[in-house]
Protein backbone atom coordinates (compact mmCIF):
# COMPACT_ATOMS: atom_id res chain seq x y z
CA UNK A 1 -23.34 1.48 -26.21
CA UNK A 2 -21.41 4.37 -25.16
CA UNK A 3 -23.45 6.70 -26.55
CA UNK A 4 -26.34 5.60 -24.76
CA UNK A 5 -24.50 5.75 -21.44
CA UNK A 6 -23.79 9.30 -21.87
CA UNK A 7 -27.48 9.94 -22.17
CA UNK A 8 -28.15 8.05 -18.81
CA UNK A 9 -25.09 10.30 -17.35
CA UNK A 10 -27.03 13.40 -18.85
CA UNK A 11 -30.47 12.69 -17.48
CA UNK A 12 -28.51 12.28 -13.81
CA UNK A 13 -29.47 15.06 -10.75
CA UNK A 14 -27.09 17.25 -9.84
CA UNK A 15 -27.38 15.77 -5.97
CA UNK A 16 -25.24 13.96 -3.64
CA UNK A 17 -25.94 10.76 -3.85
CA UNK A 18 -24.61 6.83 -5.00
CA UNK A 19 -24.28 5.66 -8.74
CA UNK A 20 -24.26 1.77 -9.79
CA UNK A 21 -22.61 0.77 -13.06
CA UNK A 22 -24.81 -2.56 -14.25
CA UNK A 23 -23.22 -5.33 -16.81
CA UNK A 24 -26.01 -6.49 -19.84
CA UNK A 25 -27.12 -9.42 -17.01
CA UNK A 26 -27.83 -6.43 -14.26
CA UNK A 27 -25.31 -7.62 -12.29
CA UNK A 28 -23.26 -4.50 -10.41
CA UNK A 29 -19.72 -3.65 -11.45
CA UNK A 30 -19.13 -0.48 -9.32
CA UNK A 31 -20.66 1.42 -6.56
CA UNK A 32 -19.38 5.17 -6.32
CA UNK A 33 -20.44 8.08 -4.29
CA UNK A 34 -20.88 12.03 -5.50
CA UNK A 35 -21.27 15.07 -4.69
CA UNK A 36 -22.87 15.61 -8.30
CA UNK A 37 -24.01 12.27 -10.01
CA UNK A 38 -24.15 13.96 -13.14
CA UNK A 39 -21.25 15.67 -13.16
CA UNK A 40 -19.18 12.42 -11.53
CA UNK A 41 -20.61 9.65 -13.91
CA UNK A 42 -19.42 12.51 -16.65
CA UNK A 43 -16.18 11.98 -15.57
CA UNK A 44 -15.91 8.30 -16.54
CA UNK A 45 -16.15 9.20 -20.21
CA UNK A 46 -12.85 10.97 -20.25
CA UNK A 47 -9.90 9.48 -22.75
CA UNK A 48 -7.13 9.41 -19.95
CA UNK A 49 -9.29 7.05 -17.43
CA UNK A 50 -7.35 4.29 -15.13
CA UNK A 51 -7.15 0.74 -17.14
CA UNK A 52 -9.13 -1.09 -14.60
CA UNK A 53 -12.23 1.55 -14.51
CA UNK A 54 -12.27 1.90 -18.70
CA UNK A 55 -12.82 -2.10 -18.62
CA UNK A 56 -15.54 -1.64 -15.96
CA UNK A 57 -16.68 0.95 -18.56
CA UNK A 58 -16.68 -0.88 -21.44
CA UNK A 59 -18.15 -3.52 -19.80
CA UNK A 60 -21.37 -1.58 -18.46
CA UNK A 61 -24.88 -1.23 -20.34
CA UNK A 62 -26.53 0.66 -17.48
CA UNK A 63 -26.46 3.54 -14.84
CA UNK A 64 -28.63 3.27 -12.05
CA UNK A 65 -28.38 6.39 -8.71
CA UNK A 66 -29.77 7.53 -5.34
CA UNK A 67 -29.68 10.69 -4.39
CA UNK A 68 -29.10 11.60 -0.58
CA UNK A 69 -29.65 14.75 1.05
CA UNK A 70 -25.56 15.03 1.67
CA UNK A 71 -22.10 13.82 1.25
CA UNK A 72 -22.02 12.22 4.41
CA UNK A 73 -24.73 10.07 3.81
CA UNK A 74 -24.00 9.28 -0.08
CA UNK A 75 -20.53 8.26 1.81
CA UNK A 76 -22.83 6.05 4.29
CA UNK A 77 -24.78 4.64 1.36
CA UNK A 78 -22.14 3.74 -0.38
CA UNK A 79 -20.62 0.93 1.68
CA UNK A 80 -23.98 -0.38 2.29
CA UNK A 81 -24.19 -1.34 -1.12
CA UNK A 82 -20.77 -2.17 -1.52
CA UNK A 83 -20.97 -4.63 1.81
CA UNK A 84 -24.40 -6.04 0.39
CA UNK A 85 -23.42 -6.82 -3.37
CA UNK A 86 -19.62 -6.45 -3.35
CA UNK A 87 -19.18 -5.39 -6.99
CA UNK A 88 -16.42 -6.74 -8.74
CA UNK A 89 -14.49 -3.61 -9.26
CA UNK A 90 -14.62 -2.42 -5.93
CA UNK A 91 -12.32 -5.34 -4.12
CA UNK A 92 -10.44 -6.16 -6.91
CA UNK A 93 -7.11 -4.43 -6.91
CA UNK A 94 -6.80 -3.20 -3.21
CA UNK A 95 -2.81 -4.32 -3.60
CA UNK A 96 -1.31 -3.34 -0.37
CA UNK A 97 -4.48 -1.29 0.95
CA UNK A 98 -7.63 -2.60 2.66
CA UNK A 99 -11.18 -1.20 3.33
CA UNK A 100 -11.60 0.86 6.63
CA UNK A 101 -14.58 -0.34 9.27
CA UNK A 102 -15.78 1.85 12.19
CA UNK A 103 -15.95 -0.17 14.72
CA UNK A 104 -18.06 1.15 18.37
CA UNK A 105 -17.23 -1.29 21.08
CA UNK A 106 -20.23 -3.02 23.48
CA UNK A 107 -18.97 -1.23 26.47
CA UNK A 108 -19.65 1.89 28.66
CA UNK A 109 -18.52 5.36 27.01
CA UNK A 110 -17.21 4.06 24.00
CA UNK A 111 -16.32 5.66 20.80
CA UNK A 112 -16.24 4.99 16.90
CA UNK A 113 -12.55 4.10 16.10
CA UNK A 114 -11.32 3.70 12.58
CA UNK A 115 -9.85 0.08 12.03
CA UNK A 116 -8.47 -1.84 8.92
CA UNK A 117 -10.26 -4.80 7.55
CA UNK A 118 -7.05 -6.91 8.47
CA UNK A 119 -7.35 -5.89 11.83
CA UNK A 120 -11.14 -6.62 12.49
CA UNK A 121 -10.25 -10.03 14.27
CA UNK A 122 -9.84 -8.55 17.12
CA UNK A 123 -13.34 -7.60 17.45
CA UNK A 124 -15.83 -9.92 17.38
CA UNK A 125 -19.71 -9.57 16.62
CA UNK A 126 -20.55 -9.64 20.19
CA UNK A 127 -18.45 -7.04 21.42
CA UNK A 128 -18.68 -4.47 18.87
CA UNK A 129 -20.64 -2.83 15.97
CA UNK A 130 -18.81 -2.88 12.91
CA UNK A 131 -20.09 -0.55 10.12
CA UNK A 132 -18.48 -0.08 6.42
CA UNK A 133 -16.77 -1.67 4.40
CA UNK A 134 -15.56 2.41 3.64
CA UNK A 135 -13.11 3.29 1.06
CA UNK A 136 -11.12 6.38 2.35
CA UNK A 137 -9.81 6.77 5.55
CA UNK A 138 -9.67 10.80 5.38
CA UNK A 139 -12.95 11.58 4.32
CA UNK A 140 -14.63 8.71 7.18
CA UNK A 141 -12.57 10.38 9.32
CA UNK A 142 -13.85 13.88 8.69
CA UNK A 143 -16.92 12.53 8.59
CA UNK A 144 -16.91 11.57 12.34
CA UNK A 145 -15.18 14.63 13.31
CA UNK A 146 -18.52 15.87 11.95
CA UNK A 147 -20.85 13.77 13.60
CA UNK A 148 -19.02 14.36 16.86
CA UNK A 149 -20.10 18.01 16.79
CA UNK A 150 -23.66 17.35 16.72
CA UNK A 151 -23.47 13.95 19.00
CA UNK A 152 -20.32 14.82 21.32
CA UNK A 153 -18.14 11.62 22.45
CA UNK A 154 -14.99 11.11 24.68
CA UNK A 155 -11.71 9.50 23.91
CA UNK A 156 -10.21 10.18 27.03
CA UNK A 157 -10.58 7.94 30.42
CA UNK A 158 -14.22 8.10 31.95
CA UNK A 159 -14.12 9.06 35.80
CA UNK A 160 -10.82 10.14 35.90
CA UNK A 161 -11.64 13.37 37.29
CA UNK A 162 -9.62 15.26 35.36
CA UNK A 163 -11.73 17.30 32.28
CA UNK A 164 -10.14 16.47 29.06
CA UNK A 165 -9.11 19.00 26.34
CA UNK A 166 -12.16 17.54 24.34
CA UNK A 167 -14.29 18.69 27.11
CA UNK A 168 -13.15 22.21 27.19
CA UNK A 169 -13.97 23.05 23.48
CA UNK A 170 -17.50 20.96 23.60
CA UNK A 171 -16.73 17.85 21.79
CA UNK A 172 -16.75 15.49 24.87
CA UNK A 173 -19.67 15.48 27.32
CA UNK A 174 -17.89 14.61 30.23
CA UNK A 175 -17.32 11.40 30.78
CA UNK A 176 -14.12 11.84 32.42
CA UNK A 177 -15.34 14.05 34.99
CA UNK A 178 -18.62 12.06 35.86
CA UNK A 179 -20.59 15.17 34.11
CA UNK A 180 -22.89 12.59 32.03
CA UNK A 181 -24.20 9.00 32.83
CA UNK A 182 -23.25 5.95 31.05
CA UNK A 183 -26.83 5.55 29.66
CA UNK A 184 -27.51 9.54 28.64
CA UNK A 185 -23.43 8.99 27.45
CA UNK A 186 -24.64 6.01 24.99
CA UNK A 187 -28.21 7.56 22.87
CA UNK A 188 -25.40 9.98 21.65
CA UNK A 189 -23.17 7.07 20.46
CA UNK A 190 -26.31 5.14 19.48
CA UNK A 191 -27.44 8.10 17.17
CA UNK A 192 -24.25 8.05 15.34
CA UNK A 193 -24.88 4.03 14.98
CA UNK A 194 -27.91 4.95 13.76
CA UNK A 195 -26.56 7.33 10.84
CA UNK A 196 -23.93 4.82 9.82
CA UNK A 197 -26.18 2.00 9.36
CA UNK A 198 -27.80 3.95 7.03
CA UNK A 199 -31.23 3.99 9.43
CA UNK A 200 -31.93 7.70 9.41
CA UNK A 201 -35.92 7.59 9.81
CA UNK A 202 -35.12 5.49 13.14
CA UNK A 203 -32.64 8.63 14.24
CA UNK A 204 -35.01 11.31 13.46
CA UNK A 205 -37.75 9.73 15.47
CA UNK A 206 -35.56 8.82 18.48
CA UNK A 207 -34.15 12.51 18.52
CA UNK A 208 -37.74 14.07 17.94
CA UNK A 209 -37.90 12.40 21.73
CA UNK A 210 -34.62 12.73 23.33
CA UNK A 211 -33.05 15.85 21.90
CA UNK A 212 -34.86 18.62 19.13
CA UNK A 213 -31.47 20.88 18.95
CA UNK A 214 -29.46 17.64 17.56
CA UNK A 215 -32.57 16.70 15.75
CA UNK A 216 -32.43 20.63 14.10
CA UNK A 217 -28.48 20.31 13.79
CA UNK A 218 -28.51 17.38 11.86
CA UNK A 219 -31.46 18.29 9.26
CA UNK A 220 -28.62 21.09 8.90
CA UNK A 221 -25.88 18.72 8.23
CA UNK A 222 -23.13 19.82 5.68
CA UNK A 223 -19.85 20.47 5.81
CA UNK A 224 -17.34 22.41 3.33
CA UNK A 225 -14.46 20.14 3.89
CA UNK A 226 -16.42 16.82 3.09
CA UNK A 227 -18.11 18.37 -0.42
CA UNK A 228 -14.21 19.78 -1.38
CA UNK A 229 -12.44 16.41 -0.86
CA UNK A 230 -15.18 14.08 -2.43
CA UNK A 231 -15.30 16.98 -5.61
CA UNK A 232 -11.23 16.72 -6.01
CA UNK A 233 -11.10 13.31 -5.84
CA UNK A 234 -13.91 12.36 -8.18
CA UNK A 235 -12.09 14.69 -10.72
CA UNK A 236 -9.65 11.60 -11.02
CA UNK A 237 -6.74 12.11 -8.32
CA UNK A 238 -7.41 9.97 -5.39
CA UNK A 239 -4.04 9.81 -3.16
CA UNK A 240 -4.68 6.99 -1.46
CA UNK A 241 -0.62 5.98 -1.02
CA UNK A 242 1.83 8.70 0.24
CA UNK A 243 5.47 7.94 0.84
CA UNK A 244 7.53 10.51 3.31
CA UNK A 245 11.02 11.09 3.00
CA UNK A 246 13.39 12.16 5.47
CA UNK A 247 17.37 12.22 6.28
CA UNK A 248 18.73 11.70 9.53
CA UNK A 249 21.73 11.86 10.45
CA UNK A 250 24.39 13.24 13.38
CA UNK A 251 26.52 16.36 12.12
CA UNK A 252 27.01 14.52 8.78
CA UNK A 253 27.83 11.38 10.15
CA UNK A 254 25.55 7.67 10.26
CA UNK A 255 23.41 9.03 7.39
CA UNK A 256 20.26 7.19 7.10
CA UNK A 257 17.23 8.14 4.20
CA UNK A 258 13.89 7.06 6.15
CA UNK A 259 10.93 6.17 3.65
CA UNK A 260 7.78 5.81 5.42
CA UNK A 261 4.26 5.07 3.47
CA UNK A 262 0.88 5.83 4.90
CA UNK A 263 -2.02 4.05 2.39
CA UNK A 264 -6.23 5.87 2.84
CA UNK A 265 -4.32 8.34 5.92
CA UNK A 266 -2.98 5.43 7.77
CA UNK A 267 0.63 4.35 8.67
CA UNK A 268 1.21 1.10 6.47
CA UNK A 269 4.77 0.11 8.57
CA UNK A 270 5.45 -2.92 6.57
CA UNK A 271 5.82 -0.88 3.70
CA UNK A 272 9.00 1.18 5.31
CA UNK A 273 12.56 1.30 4.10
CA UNK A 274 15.83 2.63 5.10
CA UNK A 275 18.67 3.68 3.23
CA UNK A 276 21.98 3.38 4.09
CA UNK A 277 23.69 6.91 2.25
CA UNK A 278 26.79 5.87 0.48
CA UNK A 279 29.92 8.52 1.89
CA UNK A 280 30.32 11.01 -0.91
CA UNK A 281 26.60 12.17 -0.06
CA UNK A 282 26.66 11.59 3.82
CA UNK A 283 27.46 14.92 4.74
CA UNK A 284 25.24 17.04 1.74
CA UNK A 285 21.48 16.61 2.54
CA UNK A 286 20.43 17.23 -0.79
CA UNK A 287 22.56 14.72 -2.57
CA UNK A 288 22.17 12.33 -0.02
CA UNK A 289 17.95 12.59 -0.52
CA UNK A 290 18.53 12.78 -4.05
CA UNK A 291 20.48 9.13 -3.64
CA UNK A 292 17.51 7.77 -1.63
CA UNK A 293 14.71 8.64 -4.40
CA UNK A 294 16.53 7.67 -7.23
CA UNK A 295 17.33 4.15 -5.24
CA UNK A 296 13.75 3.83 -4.16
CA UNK A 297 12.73 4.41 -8.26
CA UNK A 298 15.10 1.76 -9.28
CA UNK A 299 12.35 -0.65 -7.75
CA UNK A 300 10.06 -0.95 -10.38
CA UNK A 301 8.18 -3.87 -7.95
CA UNK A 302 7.35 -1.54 -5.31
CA UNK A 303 4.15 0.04 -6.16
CA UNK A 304 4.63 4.12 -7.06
CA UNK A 305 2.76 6.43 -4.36
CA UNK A 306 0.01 9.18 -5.44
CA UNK A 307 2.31 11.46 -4.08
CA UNK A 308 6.06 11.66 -2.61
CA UNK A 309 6.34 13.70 0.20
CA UNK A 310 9.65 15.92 1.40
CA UNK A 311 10.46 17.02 4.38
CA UNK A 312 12.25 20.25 2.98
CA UNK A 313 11.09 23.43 1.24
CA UNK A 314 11.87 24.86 -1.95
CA UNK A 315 15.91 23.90 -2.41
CA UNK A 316 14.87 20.33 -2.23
CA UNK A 317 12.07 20.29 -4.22
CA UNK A 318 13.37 21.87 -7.09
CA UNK A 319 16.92 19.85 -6.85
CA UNK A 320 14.35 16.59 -6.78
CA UNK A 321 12.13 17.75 -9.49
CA UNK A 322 15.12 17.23 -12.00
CA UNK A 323 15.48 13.80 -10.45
CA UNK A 324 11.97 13.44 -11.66
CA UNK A 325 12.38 15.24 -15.31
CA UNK A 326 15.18 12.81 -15.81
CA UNK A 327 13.61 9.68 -15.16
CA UNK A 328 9.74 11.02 -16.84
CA UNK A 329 7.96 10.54 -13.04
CA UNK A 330 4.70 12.66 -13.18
CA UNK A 331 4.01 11.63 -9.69
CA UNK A 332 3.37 14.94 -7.50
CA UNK A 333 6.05 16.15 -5.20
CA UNK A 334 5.37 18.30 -2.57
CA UNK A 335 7.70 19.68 0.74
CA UNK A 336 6.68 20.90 3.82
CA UNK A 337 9.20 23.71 4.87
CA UNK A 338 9.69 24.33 8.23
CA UNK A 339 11.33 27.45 8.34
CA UNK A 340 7.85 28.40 6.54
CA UNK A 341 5.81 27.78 9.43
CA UNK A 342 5.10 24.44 7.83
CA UNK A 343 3.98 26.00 4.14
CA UNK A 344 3.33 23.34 1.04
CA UNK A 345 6.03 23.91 -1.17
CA UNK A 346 5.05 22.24 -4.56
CA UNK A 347 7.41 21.75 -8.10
CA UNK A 348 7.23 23.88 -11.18
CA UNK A 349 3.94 23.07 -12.64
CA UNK A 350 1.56 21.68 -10.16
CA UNK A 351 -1.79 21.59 -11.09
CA UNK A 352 -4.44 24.28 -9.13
CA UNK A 353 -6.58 20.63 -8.44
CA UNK A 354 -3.21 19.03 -6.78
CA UNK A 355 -2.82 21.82 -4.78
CA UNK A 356 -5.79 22.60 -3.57
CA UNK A 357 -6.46 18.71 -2.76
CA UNK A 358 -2.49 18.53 -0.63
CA UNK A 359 -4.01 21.44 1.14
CA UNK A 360 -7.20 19.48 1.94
CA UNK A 361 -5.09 17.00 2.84
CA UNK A 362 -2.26 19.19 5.01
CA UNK A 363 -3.52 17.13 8.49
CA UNK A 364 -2.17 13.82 7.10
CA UNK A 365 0.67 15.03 5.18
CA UNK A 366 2.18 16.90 8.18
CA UNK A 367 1.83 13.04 10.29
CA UNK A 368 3.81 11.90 7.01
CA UNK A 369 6.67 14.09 7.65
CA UNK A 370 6.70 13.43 11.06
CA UNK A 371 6.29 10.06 10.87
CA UNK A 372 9.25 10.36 8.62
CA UNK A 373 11.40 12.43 11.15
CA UNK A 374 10.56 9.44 13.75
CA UNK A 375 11.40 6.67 11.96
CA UNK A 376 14.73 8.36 10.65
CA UNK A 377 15.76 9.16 14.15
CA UNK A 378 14.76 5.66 15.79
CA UNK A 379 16.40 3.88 12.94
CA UNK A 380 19.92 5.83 13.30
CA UNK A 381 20.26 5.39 17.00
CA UNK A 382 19.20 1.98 17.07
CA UNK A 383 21.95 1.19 14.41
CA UNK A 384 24.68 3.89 16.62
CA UNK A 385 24.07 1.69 19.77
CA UNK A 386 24.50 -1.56 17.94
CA UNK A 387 27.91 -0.71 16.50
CA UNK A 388 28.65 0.68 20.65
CA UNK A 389 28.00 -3.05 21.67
CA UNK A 390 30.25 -4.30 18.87
């Protein structure tokens, strides 16, 4: 059956779009996106694939695809299907993730806000749209940052009279300085409503009206970091769990090792740890980071991150990659050195693909390390002012 797979994979376009894998009873195991459906369906045919996607695999008897004119909108596409028919191999196996919503509260100047299934309690049907389920936090946030150049919205306070820094460069239209009315404020935000529930002949006929330049700017849509992201990760690296690592301590003394984890871009805080250092490594940074990794790998229950960030530069990468040798991790490890204005630093042997995807993914990995830094610093003078009480 295989073999006749791979001739449905070979007869795919090369376009953006959304691929279905369909059991013998046509029932849908997997919804995916692509830049290429050809050359992403390919990819499941590899010998090194995850467990869980070679049973999905094995399972299947049929490929079935849309193309889309773009990434954004195979992304769009995508968890419309997935919310319609949730296939069995996209929920199973979140572990300690969840899928990410946009929600766009009911109210006057609003704007899209990213928010984790968990937390979608707090906003009921009749106060907000909801839209997704989605399953990557970076690339739907990209994709807004996207939208937002062609349909501008505010974060900031409306009326405060004070122009915001969005407003300056062109991504806001003013609502904080009473430059655009609620209602001419809201077709923008209902155009990018429009786009994520997937109703796109609606949009162009309601901007063929209201406003030809967005209408001209949109036909246009594409966007470099979007295609990049989607290509690296369908080549079979997703990181989807990062864990920071940072030392904190006060001229050698009340060492604490900070572990922070951020799962799809997002701080996941129940998922932090702290680590007392023992003495003999208090006052050496790198011994005292190479005790906190090598404790953290002695628990085989806590799930391994996609990659283990350090907030260091070469030195401590290279005295943690022999950590790694040692104990056979193949988990990436990357630094960010500071005294490099912030430069990846990446161990001997790093695949071009890994690097090339941390780069892509430099925004979050610098709010890893200094979500890191934070928690480090927090943690050790909370625990300084308890032992003052004492």
């Amino acid at each position: 059956m295989e073999n006749n797979l791979k001739k449905q994979a070979k007869k795919l376009p090369l376009n953006p779009g959304v691929y279905r894998w369909l059991d013998r009873n046509g029932k849908i195991l997997y919804i995916g996106r692509a830049t290429s459906l050809r050359k992403r369906v390919w990819q499941y045919f590899r010998p090194d694939l995850d467990p869980r996607i070679a049973e999905m695999v094995s399972q299947a008897k049929k490929i079935k695809f849309e193309k889309t004119d773009n990434v954004l909108e195979a992304i769009i596409l995508e968890a419309l299907l997935i919310k319609r028919y949730h296939p069995k191999y996209n929920i199973r196996d979140r572990d300690d993730r969840s899928f990410i919503y946009v929600v766009i509260p009911k109210t006057d100047f609003a704007y899209p806000m990213l928010v984790r299934e968990r937390e979608l309690k707090k906003f009921p049907a009749k106060t907000a749209r909801i839209f997704g389920p989605y399953q990557n936090a970076y690339l739907m946030r990209q994709a807004l940052k996207l939208l937002r150049r062609i349909f501008p919205y505010g974060t900031c306070r409306p009326n405060s009279g004070q122009p915001c820094f969005d407003y300056q460069i062109g991504l806001c239209p003013g609502g904080c300085i009473g430059a655009i009315s609620a209602r001419d404020y809201k077709k923008n935000i209902d155009s990018i409503a429009l786009i994520l529930a997937g109703n796109k002949k609606r949009l162009v006929n309601k901007l063929k009206k209201e406003n030809p330049e967005a209408l001209l700017a949109f036909k246009q849509l594409q966007d470099v970091t979007l295609i990049t992201r989607d290509e690296l990760t369908s080549g079979g690296w997703n990181p989807n769990r990062i864990e920071g690592y940072d030392i904190s301590h006060l001229s050698g003394k009340e060492t604490i090792g900070a572990m922070v984890v951020f799962s799809d871009g997002l701080p996941n805080k129940n998922e932090y740890r702290l680590f007392n250092i023992r003495n003999e490594a208090a006052s050496d940074d790198l011994r005292a980071l190479g005790e906190v990794i090598s404790r953290r790998l002695n628990h085989s229950e806590w799930r391994l991150p996609d990659i283990f960030l350090i907030d260091g530069g070469k030195p401590q990468i290279d005295f943690l990659y022999r950590i790694f040798r040692e104990k056979n991790i193949a988990i990436p490890l990357i630094g960010i050195s500071k005294f490099g204005n912030d430069k990846l630093v990446f161990a001997p042997g790093a695949r071009k693909s890994t690097k090339e995807l941390a780069r892509s993914l430099k925004e979050v990995l610098l709010k890893v390390r200094d979500e890191a830094h934070r928690f480090g610093n927090y943690a050790r003078q909370r625990k300084m002012k308890i032992k003052i009480k004492k």
